[in-house]
C-alpha atoms as a PDB file:
ATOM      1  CA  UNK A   1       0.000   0.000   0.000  1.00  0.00           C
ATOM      2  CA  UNK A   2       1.544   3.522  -1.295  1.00  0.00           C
ATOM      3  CA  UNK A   3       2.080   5.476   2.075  1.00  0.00           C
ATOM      4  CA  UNK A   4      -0.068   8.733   1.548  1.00  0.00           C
ATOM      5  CA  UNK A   5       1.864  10.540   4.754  1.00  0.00           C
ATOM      6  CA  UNK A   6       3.348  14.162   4.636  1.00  0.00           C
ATOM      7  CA  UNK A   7       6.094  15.130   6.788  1.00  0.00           C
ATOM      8  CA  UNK A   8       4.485  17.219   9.037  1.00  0.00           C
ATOM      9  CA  UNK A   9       5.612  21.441   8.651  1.00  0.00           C
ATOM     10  CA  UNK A  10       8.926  22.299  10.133  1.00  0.00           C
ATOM     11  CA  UNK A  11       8.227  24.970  12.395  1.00  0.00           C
ATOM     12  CA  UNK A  12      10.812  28.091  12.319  1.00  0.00           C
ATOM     13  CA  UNK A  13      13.105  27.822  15.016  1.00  0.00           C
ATOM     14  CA  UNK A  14      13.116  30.958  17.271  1.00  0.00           C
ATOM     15  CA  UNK A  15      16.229  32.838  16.585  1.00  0.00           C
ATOM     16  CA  UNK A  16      17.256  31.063  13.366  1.00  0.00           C
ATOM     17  CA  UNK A  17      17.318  32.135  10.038  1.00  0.00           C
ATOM     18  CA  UNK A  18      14.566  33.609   8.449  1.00  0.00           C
ATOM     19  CA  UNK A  19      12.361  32.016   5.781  1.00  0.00           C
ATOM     20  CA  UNK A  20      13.680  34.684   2.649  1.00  0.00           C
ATOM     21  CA  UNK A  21      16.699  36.470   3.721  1.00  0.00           C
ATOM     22  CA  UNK A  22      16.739  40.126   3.978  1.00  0.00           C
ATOM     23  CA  UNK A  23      18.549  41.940   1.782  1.00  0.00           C
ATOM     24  CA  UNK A  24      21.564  44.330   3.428  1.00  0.00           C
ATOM     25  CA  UNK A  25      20.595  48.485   3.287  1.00  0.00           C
ATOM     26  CA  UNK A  26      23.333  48.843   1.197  1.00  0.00           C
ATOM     27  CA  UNK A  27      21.783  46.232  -1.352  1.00  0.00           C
ATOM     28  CA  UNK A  28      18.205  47.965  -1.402  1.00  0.00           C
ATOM     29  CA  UNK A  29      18.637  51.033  -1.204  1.00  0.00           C
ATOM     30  CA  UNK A  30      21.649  53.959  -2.270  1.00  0.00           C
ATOM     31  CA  UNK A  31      20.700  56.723   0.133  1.00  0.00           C
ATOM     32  CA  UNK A  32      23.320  58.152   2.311  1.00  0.00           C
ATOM     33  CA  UNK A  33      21.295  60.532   4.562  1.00  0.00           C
ATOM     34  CA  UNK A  34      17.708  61.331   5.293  1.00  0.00           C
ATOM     35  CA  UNK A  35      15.775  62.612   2.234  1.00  0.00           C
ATOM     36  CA  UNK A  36      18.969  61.390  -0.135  1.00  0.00           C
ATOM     37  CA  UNK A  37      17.482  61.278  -3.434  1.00  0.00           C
ATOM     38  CA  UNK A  38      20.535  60.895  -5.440  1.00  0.00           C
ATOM     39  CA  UNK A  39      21.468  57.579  -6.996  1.00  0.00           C
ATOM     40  CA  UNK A  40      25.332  57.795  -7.750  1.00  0.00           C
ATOM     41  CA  UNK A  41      27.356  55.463  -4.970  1.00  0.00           C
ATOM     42  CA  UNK A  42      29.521  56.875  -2.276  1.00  0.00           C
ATOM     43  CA  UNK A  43      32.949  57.014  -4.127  1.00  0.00           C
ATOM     44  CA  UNK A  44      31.608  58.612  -7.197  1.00  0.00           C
ATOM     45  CA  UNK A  45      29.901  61.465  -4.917  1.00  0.00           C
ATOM     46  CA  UNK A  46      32.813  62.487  -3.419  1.00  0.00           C
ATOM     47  CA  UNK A  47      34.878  62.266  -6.350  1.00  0.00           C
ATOM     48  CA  UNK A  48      32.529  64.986  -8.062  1.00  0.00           C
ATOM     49  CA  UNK A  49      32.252  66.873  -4.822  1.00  0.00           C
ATOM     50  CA  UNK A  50      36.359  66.436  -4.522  1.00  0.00           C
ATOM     51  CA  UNK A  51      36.494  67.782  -7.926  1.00  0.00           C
ATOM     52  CA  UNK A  52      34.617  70.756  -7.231  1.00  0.00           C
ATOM     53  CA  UNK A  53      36.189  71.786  -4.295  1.00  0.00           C
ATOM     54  CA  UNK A  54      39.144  71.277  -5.570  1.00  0.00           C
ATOM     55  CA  UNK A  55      41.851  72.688  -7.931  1.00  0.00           C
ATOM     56  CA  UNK A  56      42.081  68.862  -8.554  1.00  0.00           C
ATOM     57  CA  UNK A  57      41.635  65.504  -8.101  1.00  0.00           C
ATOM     58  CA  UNK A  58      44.602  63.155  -8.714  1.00  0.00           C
ATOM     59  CA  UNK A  59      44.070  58.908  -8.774  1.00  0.00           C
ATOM     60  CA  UNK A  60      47.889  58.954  -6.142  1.00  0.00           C
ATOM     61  CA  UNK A  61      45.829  61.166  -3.847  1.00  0.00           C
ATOM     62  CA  UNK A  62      42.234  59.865  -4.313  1.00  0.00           C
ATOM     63  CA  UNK A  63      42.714  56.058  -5.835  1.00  0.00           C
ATOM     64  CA  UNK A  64      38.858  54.805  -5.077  1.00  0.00           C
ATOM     65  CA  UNK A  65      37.453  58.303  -6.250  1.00  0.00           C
ATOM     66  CA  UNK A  66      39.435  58.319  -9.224  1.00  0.00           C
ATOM     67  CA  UNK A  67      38.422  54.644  -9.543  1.00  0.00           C
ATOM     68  CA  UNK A  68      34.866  55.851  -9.268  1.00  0.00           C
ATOM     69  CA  UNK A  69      35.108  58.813 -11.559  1.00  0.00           C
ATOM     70  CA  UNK A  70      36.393  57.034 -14.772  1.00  0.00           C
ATOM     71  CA  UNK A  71      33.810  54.536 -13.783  1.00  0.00           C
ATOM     72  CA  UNK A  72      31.188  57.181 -13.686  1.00  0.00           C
ATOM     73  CA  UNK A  73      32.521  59.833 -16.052  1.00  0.00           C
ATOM     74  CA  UNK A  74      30.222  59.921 -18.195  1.00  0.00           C
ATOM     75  CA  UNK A  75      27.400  60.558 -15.480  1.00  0.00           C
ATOM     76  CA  UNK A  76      29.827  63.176 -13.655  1.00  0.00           C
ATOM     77  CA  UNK A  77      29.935  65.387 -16.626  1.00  0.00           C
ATOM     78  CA  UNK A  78      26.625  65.082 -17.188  1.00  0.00           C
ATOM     79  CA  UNK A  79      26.249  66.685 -13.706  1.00  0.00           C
ATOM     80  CA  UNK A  80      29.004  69.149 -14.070  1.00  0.00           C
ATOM     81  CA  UNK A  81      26.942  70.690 -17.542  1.00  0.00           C
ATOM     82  CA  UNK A  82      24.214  71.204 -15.342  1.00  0.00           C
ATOM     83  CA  UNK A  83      26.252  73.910 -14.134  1.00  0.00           C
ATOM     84  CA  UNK A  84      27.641  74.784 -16.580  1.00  0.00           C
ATOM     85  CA  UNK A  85      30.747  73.330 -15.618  1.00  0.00           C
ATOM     86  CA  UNK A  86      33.469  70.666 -17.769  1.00  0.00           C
ATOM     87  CA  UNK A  87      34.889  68.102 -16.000  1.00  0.00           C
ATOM     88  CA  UNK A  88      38.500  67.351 -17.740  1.00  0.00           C
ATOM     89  CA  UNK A  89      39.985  64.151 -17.316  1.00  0.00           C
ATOM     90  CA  UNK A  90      43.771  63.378 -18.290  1.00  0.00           C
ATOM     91  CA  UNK A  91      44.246  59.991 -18.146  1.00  0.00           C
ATOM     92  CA  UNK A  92      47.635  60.283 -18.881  1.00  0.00           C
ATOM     93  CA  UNK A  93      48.039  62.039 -15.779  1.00  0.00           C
ATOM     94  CA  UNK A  94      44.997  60.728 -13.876  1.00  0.00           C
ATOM     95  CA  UNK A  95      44.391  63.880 -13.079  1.00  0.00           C
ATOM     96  CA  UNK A  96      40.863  65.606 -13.510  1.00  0.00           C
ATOM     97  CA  UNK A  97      39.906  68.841 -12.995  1.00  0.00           C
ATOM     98  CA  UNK A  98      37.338  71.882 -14.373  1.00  0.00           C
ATOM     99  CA  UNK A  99      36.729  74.340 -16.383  1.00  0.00           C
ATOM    100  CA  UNK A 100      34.076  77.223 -16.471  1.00  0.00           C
ATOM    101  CA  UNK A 101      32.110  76.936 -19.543  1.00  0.00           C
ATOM    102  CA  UNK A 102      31.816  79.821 -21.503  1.00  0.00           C
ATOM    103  CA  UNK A 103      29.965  80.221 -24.717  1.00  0.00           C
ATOM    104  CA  UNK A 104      29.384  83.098 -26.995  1.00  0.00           C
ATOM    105  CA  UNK A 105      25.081  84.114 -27.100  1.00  0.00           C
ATOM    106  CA  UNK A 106      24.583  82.103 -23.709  1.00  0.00           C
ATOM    107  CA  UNK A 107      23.832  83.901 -20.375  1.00  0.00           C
ATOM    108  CA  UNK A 108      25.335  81.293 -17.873  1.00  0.00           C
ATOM    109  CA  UNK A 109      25.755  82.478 -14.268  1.00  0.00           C
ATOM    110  CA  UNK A 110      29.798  81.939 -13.413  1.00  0.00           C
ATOM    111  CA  UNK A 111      30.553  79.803 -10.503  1.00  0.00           C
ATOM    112  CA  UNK A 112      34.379  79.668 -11.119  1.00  0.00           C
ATOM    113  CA  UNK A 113      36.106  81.964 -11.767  1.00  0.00           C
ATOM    114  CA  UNK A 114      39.637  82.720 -13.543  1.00  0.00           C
ATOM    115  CA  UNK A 115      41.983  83.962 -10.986  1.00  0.00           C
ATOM    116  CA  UNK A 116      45.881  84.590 -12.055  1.00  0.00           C
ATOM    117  CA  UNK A 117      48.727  83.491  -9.921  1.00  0.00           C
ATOM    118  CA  UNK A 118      50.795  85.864  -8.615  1.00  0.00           C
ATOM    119  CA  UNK A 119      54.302  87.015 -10.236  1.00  0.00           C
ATOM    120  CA  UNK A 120      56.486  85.652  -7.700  1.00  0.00           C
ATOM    121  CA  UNK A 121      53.675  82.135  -7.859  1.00  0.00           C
ATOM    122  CA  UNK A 122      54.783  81.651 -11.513  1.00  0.00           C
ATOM    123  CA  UNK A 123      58.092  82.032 -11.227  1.00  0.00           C
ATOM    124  CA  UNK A 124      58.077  79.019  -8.913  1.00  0.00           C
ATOM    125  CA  UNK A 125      55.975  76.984 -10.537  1.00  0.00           C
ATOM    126  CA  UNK A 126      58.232  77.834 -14.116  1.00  0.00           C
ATOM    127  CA  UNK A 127      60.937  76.566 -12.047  1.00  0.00           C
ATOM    128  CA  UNK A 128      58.896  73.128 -10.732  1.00  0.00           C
ATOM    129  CA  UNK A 129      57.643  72.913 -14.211  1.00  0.00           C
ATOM    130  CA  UNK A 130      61.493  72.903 -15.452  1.00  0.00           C
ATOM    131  CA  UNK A 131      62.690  70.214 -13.046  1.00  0.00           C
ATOM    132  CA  UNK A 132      59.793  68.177 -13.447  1.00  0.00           C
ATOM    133  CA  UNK A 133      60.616  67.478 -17.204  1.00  0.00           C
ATOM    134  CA  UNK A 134      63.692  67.200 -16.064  1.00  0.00           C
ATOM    135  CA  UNK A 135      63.613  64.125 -13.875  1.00  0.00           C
ATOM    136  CA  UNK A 136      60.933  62.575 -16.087  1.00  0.00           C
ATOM    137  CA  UNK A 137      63.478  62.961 -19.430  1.00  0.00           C
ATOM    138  CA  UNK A 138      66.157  61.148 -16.680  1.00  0.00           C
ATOM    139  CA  UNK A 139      63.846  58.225 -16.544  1.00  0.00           C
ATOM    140  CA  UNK A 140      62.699  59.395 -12.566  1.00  0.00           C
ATOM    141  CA  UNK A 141      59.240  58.456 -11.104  1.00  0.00           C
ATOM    142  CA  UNK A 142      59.028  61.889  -8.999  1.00  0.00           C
ATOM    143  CA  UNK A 143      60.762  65.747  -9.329  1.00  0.00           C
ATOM    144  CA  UNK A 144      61.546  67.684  -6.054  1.00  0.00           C
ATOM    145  CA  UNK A 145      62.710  70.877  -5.223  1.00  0.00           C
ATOM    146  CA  UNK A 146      63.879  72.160  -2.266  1.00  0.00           C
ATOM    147  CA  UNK A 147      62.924  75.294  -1.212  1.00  0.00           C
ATOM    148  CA  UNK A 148      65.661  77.019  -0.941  1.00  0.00           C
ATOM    149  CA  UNK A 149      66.195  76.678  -4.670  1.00  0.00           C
ATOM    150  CA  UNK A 150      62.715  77.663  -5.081  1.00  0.00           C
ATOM    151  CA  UNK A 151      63.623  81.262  -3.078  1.00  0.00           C
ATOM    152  CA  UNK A 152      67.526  81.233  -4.889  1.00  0.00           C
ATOM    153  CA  UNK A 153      65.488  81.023  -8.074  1.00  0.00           C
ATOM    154  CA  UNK A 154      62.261  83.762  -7.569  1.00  0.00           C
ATOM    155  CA  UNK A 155      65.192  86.369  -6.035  1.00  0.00           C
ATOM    156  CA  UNK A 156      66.862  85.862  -8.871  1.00  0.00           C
ATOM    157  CA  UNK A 157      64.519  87.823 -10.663  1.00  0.00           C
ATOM    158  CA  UNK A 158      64.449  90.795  -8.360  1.00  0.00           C
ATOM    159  CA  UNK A 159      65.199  94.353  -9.305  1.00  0.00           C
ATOM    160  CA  UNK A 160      69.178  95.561  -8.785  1.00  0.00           C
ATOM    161  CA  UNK A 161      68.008  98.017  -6.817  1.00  0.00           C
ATOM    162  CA  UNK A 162      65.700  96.491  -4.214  1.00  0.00           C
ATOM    163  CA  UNK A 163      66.742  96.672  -0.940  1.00  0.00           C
ATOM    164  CA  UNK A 164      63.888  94.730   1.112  1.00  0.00           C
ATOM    165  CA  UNK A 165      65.248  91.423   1.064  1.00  0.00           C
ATOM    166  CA  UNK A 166      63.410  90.162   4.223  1.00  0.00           C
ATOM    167  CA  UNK A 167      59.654  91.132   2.442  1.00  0.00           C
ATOM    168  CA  UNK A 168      60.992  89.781  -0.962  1.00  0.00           C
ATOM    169  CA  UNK A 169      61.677  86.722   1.266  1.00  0.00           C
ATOM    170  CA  UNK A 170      57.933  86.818   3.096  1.00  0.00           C
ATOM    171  CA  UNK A 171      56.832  86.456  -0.989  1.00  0.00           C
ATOM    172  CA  UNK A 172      58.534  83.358  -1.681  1.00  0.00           C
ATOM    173  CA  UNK A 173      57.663  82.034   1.402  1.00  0.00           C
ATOM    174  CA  UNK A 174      53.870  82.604   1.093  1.00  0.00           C
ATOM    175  CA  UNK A 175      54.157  81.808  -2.505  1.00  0.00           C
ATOM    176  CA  UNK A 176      55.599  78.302  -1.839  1.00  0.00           C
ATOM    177  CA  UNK A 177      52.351  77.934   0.894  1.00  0.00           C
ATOM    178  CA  UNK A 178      50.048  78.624  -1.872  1.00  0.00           C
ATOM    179  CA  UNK A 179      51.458  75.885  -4.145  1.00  0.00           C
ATOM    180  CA  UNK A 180      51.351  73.688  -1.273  1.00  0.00           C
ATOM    181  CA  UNK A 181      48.116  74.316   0.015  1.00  0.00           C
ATOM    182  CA  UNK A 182      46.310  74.073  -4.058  1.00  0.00           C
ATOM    183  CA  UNK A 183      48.596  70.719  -4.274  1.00  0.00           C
ATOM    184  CA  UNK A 184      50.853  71.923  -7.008  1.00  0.00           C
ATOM    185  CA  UNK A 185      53.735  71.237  -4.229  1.00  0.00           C
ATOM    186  CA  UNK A 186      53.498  68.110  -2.023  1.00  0.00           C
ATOM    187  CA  UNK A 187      55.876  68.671   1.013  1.00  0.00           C
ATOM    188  CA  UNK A 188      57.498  65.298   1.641  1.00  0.00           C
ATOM    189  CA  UNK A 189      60.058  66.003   4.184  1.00  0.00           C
ATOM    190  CA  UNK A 190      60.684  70.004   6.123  1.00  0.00           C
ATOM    191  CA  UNK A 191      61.676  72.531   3.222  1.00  0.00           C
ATOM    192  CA  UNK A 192      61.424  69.489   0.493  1.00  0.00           C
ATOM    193  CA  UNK A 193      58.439  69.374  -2.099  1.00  0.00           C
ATOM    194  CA  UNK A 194      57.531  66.991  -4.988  1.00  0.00           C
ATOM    195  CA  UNK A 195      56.386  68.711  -7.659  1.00  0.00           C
ATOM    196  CA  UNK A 196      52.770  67.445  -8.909  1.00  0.00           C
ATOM    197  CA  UNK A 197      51.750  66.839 -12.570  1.00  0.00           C
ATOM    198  CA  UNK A 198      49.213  69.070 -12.680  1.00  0.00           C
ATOM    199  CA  UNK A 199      52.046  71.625 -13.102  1.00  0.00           C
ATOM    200  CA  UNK A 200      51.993  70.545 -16.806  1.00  0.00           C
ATOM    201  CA  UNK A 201      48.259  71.838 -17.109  1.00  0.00           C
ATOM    202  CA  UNK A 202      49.316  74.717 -15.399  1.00  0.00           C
ATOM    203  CA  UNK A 203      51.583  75.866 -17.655  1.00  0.00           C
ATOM    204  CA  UNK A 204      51.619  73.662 -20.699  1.00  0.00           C
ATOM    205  CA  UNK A 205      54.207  74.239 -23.295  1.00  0.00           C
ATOM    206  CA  UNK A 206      52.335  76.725 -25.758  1.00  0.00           C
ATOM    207  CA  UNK A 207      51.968  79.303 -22.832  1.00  0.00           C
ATOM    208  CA  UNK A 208      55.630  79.216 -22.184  1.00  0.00           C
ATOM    209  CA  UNK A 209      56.645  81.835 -24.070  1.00  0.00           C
ATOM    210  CA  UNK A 210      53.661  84.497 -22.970  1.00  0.00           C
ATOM    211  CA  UNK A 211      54.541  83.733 -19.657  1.00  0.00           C
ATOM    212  CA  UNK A 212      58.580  84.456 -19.880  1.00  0.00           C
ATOM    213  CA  UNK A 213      57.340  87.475 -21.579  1.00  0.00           C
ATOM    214  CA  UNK A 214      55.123  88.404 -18.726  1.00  0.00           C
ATOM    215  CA  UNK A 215      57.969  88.008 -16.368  1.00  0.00           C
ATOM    216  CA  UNK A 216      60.346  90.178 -18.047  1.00  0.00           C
ATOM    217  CA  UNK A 217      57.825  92.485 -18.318  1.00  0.00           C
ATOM    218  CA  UNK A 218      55.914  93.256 -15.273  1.00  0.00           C
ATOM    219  CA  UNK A 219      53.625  96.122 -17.179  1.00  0.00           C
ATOM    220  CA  UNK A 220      52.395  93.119 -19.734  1.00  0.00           C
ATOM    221  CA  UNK A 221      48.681  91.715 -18.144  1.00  0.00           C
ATOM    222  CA  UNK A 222      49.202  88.944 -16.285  1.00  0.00           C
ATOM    223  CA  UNK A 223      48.621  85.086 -17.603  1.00  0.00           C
ATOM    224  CA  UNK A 224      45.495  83.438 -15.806  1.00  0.00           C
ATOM    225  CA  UNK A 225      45.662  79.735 -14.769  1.00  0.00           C
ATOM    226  CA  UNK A 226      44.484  77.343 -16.972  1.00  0.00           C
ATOM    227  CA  UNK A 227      42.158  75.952 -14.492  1.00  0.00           C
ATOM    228  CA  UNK A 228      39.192  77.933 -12.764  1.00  0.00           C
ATOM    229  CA  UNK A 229      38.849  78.425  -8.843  1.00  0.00           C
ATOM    230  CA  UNK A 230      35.634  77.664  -7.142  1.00  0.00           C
ATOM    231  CA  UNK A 231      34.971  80.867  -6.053  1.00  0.00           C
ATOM    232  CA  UNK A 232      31.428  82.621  -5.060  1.00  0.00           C
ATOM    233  CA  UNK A 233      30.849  85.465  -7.670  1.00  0.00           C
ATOM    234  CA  UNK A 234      28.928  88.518  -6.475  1.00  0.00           C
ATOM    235  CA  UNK A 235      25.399  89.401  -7.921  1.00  0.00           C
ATOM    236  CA  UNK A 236      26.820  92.501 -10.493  1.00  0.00           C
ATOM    237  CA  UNK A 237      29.507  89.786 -11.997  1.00  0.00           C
ATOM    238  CA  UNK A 238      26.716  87.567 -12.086  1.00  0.00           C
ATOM    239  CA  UNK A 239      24.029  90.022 -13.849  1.00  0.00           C
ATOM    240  CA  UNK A 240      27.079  90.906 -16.356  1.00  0.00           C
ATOM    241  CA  UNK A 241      27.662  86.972 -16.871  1.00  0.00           C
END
């Protein structure tokens, strides 16, 4: 005779798994705060809010976020037009950075905006600039300078006639912080800096020759940056914009 009995129902056991297994937060959801309503992952937010705040973002400084970003580029500069803002990305020097857009017959309201280094700021990068093609024609991973060959080289330049060393001095210095603090200068060891690749965007090679003439001529306008400073415009610029 065919036995017609069913195993009777296993009852859950208190404190064991759960029938269907609940999937992590993470897994069912992307927000990251109360109200979130934005749908990019963690890394790629802060690589576009790293960008922004930024003069840079570098993949030695940043690896996940630049890791992100060229995973989400094309999504990033979707959200950088939206303000009309380009995100640049050089993967030859994972490096990416941006750029105000500007376009002739289009009112766009300027959130960065161009602001030239200083004399004394130029001459020191010129000189990073210089010993960072240097090294990398030798073969070297990394350039340094020391700084002072950075202050031997921006006195150099002085006038015959100027007297106030000590304030000359106070320049360099504070022109060396500057560098350091927008990460054109990494300080690796007390008064020795590696010099960063974005110096090559900086001062790429066609502006060479403006700048040296800018230098030797103090009257001549001087050379803005190649890259734009986040930097709250006031409401005239704006209406002009």
């Amino acid at each position: 005779m065919t036995d017609t009995t069913t195993e009777p129902a296993t009852e859950p056991v208190v404190g064991g798994p759960a029938f269907v297994e609940v999937p992590a937060l993470a897994d069912d959801d992307a927000s990251l705060f109360a109200g979130d309503t934005g749908v990019l992952p963690y890394e790629a937010r802060r690589a576009l809010a790293l960008v922004l705040q930024r003069r840079y973002l570098s993949a030695a400084a940043h690896p996940a976020e630049w890791k992100a970003l060229l995973a989400h580029q094309d999504v990033l500069a979707s959200r950088c037009h939206d303000l009309f803002v380009e995100l640049v990305v050089d993967r030859d020097y994972e490096i990416a950075y941006k750029r105000q857009v500007r376009e002739a017959g289009l009112s766009i309201p300027v959130l960065l905006k161009d602001e030239p280094y200083k004399r004394v700021e130029t001459l020191l990068m010129l000189f990073a600039r210089n010993r960072f093609r240097q090294e990398q024609g030798a073969g070297e991973r990394a350039a340094h300078v020391d700084a002072e060959e950075l202050v031997d080289y921006a006195l150099g330049f002085l006038a015959a006639d100027e007297t106030n060393l000590a304030a000359r001095r106070r320049e360099v210095d504070n022109a060396v912080a500057t560098l350091v603090r927008e990460h054109v200068l990494d300080e690796v060891a007390e008064g020795r800096y590696r010099v960063q690749p974005v110096v090559e965007i900086l001062l790429p090679v066609e502006r060479l020759r403006e700048l040296t003439s800018w230098l030797r001529d103090p009257a001549v306008e001087p050379v803005e940056t190649t890259e734009d400073e986040t930097d709250a415009v006031d409401e005239d610029e704006e209406a002009r914009a």
